[in-house]
PDB file of N, CA and C in Angstrom:
ATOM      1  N   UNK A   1      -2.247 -21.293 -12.094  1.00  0.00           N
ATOM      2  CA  UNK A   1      -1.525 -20.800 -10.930  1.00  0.00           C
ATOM      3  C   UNK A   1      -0.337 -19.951 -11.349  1.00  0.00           C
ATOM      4  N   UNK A   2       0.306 -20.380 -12.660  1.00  0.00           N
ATOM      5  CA  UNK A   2       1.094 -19.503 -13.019  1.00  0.00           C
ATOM      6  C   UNK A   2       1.267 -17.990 -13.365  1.00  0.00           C
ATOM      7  N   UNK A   3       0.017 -17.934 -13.832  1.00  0.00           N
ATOM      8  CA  UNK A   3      -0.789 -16.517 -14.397  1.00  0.00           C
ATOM      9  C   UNK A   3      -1.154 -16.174 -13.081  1.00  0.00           C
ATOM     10  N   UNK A   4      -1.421 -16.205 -12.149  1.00  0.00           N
ATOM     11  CA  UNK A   4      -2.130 -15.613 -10.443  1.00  0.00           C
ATOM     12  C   UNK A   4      -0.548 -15.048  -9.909  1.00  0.00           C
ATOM     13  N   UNK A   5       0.650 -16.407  -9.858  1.00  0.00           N
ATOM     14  CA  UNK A   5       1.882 -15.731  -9.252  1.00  0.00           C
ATOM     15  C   UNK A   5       2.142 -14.588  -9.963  1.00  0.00           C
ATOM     16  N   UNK A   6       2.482 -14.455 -11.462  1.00  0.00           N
ATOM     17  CA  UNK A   6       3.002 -13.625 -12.309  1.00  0.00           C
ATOM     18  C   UNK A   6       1.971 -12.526 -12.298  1.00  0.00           C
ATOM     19  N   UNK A   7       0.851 -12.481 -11.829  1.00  0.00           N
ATOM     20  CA  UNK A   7      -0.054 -11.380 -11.702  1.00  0.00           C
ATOM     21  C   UNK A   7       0.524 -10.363 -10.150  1.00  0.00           C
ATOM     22  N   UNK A   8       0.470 -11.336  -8.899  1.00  0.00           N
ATOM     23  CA  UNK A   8       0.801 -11.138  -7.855  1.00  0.00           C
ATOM     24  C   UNK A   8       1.955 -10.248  -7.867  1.00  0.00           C
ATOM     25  N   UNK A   9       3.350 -10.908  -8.915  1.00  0.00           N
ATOM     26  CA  UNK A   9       4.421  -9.883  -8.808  1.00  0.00           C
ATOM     27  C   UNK A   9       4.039  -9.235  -9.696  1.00  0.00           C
ATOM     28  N   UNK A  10       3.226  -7.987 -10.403  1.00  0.00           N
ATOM     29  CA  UNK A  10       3.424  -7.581 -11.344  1.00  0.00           C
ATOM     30  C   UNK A  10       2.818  -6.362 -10.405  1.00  0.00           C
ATOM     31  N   UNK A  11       1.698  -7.072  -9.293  1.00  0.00           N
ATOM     32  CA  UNK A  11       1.023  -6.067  -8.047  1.00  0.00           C
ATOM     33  C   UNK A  11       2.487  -5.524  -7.113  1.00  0.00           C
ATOM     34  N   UNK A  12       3.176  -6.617  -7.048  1.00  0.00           N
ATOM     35  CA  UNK A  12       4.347  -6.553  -5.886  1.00  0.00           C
ATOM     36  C   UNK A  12       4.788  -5.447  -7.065  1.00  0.00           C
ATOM     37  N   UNK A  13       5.647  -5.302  -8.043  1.00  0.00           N
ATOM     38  CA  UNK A  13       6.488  -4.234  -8.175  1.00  0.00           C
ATOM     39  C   UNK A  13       5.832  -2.720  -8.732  1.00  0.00           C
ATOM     40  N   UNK A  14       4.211  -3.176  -8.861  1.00  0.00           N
ATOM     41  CA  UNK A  14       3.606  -1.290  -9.192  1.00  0.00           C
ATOM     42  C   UNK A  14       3.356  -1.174  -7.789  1.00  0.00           C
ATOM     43  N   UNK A  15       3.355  -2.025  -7.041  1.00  0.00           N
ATOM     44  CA  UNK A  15       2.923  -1.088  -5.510  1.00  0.00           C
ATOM     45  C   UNK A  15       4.600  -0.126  -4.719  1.00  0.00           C
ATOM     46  N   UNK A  16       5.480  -1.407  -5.061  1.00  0.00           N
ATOM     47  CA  UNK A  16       7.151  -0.489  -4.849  1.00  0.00           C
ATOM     48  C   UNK A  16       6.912   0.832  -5.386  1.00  0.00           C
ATOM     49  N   UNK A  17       6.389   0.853  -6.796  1.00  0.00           N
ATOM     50  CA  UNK A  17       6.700   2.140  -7.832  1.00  0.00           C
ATOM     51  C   UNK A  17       6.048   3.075  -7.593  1.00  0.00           C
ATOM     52  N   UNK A  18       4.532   2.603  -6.624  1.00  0.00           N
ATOM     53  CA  UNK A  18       4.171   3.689  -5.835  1.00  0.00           C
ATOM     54  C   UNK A  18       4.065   4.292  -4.937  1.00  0.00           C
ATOM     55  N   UNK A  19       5.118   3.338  -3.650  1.00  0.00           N
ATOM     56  CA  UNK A  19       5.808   4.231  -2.993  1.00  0.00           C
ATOM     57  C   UNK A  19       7.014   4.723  -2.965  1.00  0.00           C
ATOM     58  N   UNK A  20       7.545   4.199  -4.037  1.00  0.00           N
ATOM     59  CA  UNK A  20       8.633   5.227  -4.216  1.00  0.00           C
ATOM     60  C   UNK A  20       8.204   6.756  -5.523  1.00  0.00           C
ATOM     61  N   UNK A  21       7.327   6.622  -5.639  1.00  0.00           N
ATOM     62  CA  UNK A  21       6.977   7.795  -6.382  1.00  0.00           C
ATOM     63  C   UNK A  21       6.023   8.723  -6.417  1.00  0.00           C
ATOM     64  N   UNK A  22       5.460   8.617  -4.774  1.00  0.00           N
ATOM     65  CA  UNK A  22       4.411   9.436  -4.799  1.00  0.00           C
ATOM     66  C   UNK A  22       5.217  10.274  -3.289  1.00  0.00           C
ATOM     67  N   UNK A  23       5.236  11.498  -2.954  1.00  0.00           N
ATOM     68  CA  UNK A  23       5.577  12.390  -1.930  1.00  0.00           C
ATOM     69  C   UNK A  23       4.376  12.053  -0.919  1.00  0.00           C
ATOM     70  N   UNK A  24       3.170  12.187  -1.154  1.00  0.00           N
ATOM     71  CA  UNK A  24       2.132  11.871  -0.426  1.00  0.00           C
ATOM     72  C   UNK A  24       2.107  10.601   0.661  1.00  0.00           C
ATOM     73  N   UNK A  25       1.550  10.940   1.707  1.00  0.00           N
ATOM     74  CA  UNK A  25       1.406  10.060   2.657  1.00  0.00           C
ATOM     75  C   UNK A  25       0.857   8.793   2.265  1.00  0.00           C
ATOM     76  N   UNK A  26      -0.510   9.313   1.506  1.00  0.00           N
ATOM     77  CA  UNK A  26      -1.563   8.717   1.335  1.00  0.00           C
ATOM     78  C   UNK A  26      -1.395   7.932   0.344  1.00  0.00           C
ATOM     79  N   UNK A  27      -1.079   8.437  -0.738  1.00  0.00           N
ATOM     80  CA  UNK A  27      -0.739   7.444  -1.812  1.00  0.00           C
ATOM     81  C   UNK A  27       0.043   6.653  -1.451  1.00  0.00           C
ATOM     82  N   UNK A  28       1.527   6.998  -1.031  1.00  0.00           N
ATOM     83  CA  UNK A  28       2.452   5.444  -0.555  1.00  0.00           C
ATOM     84  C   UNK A  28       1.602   4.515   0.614  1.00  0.00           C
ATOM     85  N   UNK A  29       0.981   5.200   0.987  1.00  0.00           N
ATOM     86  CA  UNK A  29      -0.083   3.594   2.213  1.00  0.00           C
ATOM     87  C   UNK A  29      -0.903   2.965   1.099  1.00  0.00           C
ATOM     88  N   UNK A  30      -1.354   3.755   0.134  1.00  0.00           N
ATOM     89  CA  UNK A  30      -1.981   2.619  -0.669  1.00  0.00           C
ATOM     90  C   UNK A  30      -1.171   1.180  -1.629  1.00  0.00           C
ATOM     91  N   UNK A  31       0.337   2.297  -2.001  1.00  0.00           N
ATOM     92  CA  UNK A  31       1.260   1.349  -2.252  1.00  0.00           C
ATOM     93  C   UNK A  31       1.575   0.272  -1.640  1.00  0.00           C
ATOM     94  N   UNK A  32       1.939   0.895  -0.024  1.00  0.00           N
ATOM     95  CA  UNK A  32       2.192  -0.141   0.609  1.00  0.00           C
ATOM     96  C   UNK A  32       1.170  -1.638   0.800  1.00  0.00           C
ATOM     97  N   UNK A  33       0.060  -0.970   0.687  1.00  0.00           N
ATOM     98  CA  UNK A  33      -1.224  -1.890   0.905  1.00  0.00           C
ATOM     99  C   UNK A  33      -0.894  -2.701  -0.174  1.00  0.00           C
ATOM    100  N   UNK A  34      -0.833  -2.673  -1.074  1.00  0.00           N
ATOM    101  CA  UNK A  34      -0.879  -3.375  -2.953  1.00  0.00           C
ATOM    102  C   UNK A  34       0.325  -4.265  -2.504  1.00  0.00           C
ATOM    103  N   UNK A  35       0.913  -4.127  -2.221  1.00  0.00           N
ATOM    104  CA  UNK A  35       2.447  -4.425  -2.224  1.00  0.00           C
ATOM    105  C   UNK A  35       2.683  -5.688  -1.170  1.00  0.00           C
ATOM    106  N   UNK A  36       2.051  -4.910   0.088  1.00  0.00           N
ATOM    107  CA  UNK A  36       1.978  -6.399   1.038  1.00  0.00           C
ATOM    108  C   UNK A  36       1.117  -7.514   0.663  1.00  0.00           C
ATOM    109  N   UNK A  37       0.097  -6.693   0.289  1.00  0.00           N
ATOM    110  CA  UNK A  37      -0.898  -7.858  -0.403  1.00  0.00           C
ATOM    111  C   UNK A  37      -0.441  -8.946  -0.816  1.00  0.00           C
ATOM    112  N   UNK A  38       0.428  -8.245  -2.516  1.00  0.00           N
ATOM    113  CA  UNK A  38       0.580  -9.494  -3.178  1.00  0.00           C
ATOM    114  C   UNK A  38       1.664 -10.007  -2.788  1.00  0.00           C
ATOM    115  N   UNK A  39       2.771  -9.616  -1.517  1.00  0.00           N
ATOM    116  CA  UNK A  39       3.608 -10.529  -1.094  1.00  0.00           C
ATOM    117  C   UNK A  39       3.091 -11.783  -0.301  1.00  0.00           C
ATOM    118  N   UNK A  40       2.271 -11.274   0.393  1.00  0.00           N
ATOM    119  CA  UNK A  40       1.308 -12.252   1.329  1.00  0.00           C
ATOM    120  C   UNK A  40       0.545 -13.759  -0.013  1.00  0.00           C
ATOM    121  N   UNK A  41       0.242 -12.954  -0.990  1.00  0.00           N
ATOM    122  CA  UNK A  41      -0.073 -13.704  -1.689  1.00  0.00           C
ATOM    123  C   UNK A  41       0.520 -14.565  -2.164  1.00  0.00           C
ATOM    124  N   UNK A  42       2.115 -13.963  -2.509  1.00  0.00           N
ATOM    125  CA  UNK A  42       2.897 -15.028  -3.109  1.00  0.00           C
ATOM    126  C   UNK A  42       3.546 -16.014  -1.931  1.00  0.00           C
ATOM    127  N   UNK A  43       3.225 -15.804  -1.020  1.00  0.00           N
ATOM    128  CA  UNK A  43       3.732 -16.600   0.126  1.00  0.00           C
ATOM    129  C   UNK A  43       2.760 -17.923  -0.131  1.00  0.00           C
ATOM    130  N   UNK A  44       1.381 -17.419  -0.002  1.00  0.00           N
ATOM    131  CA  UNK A  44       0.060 -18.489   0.139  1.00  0.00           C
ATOM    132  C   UNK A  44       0.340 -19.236  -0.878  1.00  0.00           C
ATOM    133  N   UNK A  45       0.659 -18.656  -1.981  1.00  0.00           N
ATOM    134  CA  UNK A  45       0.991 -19.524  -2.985  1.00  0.00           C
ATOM    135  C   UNK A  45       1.781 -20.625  -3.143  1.00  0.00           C
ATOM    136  N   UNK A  46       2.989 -20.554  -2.172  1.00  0.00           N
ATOM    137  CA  UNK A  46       3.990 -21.492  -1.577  1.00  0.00           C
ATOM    138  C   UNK A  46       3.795 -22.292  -0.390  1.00  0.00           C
ATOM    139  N   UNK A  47       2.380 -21.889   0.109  1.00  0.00           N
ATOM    140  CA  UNK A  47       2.138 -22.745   0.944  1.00  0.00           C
ATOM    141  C   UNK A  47       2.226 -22.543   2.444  1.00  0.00           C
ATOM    142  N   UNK A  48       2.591 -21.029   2.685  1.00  0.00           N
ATOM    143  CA  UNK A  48       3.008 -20.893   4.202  1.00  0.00           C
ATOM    144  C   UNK A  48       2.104 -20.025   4.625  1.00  0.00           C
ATOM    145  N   UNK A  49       0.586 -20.386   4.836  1.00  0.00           N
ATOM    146  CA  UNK A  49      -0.615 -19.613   5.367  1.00  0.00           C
ATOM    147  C   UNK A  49      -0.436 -19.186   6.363  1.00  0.00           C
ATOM    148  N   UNK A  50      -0.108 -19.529   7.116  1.00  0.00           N
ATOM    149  CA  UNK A  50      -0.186 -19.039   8.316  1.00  0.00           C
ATOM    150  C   UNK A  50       1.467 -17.516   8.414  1.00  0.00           C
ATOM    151  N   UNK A  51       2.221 -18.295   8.067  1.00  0.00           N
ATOM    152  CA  UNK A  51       3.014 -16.763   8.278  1.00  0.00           C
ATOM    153  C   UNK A  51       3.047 -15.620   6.932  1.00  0.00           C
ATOM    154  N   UNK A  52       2.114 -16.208   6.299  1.00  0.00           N
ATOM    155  CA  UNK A  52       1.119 -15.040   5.294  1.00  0.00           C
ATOM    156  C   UNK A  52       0.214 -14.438   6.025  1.00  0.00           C
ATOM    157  N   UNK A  53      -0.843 -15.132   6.771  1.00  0.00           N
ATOM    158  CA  UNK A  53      -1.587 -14.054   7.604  1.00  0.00           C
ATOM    159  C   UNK A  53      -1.026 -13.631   9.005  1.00  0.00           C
ATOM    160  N   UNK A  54       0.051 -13.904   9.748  1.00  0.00           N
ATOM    161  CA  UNK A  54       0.585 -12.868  10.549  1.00  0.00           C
ATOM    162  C   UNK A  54       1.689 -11.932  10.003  1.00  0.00           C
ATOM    163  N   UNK A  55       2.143 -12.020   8.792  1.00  0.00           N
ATOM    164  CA  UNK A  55       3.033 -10.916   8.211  1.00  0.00           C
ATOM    165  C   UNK A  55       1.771  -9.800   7.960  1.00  0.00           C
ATOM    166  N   UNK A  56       0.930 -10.391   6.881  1.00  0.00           N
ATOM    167  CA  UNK A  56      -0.291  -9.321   6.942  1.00  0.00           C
ATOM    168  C   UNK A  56      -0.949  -8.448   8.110  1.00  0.00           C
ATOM    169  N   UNK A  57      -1.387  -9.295   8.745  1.00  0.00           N
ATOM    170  CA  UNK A  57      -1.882  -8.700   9.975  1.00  0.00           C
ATOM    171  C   UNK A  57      -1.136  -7.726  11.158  1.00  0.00           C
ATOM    172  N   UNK A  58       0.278  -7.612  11.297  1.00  0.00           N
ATOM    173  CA  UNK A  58       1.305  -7.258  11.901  1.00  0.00           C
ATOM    174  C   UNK A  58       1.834  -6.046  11.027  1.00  0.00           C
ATOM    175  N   UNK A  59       2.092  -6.126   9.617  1.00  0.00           N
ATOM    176  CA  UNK A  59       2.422  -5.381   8.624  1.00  0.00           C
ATOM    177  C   UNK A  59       1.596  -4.123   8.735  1.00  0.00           C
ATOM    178  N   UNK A  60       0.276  -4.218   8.064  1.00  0.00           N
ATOM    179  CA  UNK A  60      -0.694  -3.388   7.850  1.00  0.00           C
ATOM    180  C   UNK A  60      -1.328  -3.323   9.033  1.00  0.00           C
ATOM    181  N   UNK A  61      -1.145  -3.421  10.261  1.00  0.00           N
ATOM    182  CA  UNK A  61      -1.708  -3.356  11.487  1.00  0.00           C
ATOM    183  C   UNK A  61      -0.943  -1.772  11.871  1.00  0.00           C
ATOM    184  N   UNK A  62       0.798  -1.782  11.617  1.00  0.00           N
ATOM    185  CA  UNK A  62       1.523  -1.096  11.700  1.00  0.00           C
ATOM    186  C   UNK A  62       1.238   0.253  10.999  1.00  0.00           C
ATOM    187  N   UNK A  63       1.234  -0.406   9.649  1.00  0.00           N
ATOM    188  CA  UNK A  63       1.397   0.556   8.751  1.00  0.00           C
ATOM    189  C   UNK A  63       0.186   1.802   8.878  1.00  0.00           C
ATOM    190  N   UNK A  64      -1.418   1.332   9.263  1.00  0.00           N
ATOM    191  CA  UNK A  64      -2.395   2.005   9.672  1.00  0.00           C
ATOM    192  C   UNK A  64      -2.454   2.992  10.783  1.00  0.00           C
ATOM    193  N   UNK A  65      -1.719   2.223  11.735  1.00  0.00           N
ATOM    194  CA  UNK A  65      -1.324   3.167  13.167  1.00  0.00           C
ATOM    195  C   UNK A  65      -0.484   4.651  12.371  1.00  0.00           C
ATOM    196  N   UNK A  66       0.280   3.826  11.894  1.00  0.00           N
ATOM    197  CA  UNK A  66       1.450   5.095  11.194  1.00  0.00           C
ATOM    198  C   UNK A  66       0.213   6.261  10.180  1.00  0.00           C
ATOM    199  N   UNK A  67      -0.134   6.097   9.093  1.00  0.00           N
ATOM    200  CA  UNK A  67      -1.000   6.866   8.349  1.00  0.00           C
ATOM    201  C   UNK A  67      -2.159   7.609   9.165  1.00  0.00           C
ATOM    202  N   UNK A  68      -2.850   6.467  10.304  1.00  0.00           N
ATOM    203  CA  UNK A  68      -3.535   7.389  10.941  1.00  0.00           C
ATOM    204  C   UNK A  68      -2.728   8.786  11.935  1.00  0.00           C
ATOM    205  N   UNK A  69      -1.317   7.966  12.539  1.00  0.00           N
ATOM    206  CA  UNK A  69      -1.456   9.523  12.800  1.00  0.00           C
ATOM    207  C   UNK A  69      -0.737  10.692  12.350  1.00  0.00           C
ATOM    208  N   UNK A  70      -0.253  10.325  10.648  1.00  0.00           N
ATOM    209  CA  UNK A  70       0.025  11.786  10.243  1.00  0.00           C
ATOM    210  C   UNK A  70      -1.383  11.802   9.780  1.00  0.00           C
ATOM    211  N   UNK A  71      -2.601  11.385   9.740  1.00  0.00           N
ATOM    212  CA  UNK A  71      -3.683  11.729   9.104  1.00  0.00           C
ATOM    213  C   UNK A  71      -4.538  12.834  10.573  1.00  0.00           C
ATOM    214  N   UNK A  72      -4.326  12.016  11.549  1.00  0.00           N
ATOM    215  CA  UNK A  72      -4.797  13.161  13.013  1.00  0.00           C
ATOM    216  C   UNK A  72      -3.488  14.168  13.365  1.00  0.00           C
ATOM    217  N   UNK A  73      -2.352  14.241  12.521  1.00  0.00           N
ATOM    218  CA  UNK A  73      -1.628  15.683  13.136  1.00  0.00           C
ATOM    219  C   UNK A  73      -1.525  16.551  12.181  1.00  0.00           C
ATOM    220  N   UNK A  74      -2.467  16.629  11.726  1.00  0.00           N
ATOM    221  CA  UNK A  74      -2.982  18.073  10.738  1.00  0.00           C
ATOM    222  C   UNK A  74      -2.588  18.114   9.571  1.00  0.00           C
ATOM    223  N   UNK A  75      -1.886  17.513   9.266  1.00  0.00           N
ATOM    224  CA  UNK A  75      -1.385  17.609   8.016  1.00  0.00           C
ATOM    225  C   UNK A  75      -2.422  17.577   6.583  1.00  0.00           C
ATOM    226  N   UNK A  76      -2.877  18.883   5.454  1.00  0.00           N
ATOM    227  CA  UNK A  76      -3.317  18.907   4.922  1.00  0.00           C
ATOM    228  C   UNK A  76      -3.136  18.070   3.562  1.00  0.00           C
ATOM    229  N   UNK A  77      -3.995  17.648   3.068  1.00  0.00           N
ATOM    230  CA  UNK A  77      -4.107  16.544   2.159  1.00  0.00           C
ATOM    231  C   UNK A  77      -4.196  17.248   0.500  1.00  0.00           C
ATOM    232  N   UNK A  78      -4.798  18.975   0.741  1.00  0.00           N
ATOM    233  CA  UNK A  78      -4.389  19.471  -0.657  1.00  0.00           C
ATOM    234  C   UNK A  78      -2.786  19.761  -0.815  1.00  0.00           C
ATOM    235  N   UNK A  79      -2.408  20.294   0.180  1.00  0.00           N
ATOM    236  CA  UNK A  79      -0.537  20.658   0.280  1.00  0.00           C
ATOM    237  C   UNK A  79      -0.031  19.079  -0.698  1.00  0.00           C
ATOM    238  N   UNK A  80      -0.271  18.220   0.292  1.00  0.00           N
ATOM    239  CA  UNK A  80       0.629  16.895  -0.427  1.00  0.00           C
ATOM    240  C   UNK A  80       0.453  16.947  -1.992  1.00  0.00           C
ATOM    241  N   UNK A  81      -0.784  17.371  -2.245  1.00  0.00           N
ATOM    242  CA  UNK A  81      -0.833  17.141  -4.492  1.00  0.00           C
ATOM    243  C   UNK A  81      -0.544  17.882  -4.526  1.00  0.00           C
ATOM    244  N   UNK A  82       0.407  18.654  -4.064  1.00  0.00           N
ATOM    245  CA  UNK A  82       1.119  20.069  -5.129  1.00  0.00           C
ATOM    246  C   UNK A  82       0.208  21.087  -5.685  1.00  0.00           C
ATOM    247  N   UNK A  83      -0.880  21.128  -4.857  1.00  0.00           N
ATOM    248  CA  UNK A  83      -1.857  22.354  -5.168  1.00  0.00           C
ATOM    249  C   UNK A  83      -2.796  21.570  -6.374  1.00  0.00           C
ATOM    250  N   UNK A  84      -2.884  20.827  -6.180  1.00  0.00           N
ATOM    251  CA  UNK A  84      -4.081  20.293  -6.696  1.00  0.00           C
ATOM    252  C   UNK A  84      -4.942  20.388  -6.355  1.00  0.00           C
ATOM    253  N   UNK A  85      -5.162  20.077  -4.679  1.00  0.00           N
ATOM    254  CA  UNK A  85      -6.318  20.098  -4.429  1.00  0.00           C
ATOM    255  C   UNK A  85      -7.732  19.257  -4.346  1.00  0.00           C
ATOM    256  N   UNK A  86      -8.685  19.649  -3.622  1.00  0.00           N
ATOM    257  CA  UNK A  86      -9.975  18.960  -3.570  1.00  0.00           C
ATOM    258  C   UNK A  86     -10.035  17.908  -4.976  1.00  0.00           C
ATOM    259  N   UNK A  87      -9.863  18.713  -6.453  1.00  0.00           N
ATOM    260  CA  UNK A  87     -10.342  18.414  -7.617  1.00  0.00           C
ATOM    261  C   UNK A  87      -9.204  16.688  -7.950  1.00  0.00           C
ATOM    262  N   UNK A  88      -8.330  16.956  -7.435  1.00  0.00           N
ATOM    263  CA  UNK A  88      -7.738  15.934  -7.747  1.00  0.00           C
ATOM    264  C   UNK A  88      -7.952  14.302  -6.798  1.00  0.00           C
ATOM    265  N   UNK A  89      -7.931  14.865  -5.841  1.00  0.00           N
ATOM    266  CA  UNK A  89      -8.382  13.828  -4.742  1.00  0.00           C
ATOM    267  C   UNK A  89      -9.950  13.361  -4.705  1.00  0.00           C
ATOM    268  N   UNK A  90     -10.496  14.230  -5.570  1.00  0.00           N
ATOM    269  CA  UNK A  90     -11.756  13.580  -6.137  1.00  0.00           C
ATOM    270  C   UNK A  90     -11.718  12.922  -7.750  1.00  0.00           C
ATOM    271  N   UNK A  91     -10.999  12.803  -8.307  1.00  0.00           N
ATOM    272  CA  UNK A  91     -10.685  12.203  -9.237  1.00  0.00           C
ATOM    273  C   UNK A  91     -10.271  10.510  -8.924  1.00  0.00           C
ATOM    274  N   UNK A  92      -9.336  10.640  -8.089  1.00  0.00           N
ATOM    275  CA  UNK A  92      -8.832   9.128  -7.400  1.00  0.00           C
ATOM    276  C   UNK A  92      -9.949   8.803  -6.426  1.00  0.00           C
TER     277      UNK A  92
END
């Protein structure tokens, strides 16, 4: 169990690092995703299931509404990689 918590935060602080370091919409929702995860996780871990799955569910319920709609107000997805482009977003 020790190795699962210490895994959990190791998810909790690369998911911070990737939303604080990506300009992209898209990439910080994935951060954010990683990030709630393993907070939710480290909650379960302590025992408080239930306000682990309504932080989750409420959290990323939010956070989806939000991404979907800069994802429906046009906003182009090569602009955000700095001219990267198709080639890069097919790489990830």
């Amino acid at each position: 169990l020790t190795y699962f918590v210490l895994f959990l935060g190791l998810f909790f602080v690369l998911g911070g690092l990737a939303v604080a370091s990506n300009p992209s919409l898209y990439y910080g929702e994935v951060g954010l995703v990683l990030a709630s995860t393993a907070g939710c996780g480290w909650l379960l871990s302590l025992g408080v299931s239930f306000v682990s799955l309504v932080l989750f569910m409420v959290y990323l319920g939010g956070m989806s509404v939000d991404c979907l709609f800069f994802v429906f107000s046009g906003r182009s997805f090569s602009r955000d990689l700095g001219g990267i482009g198709c080639y890069g977003a097919g790489v990830v």
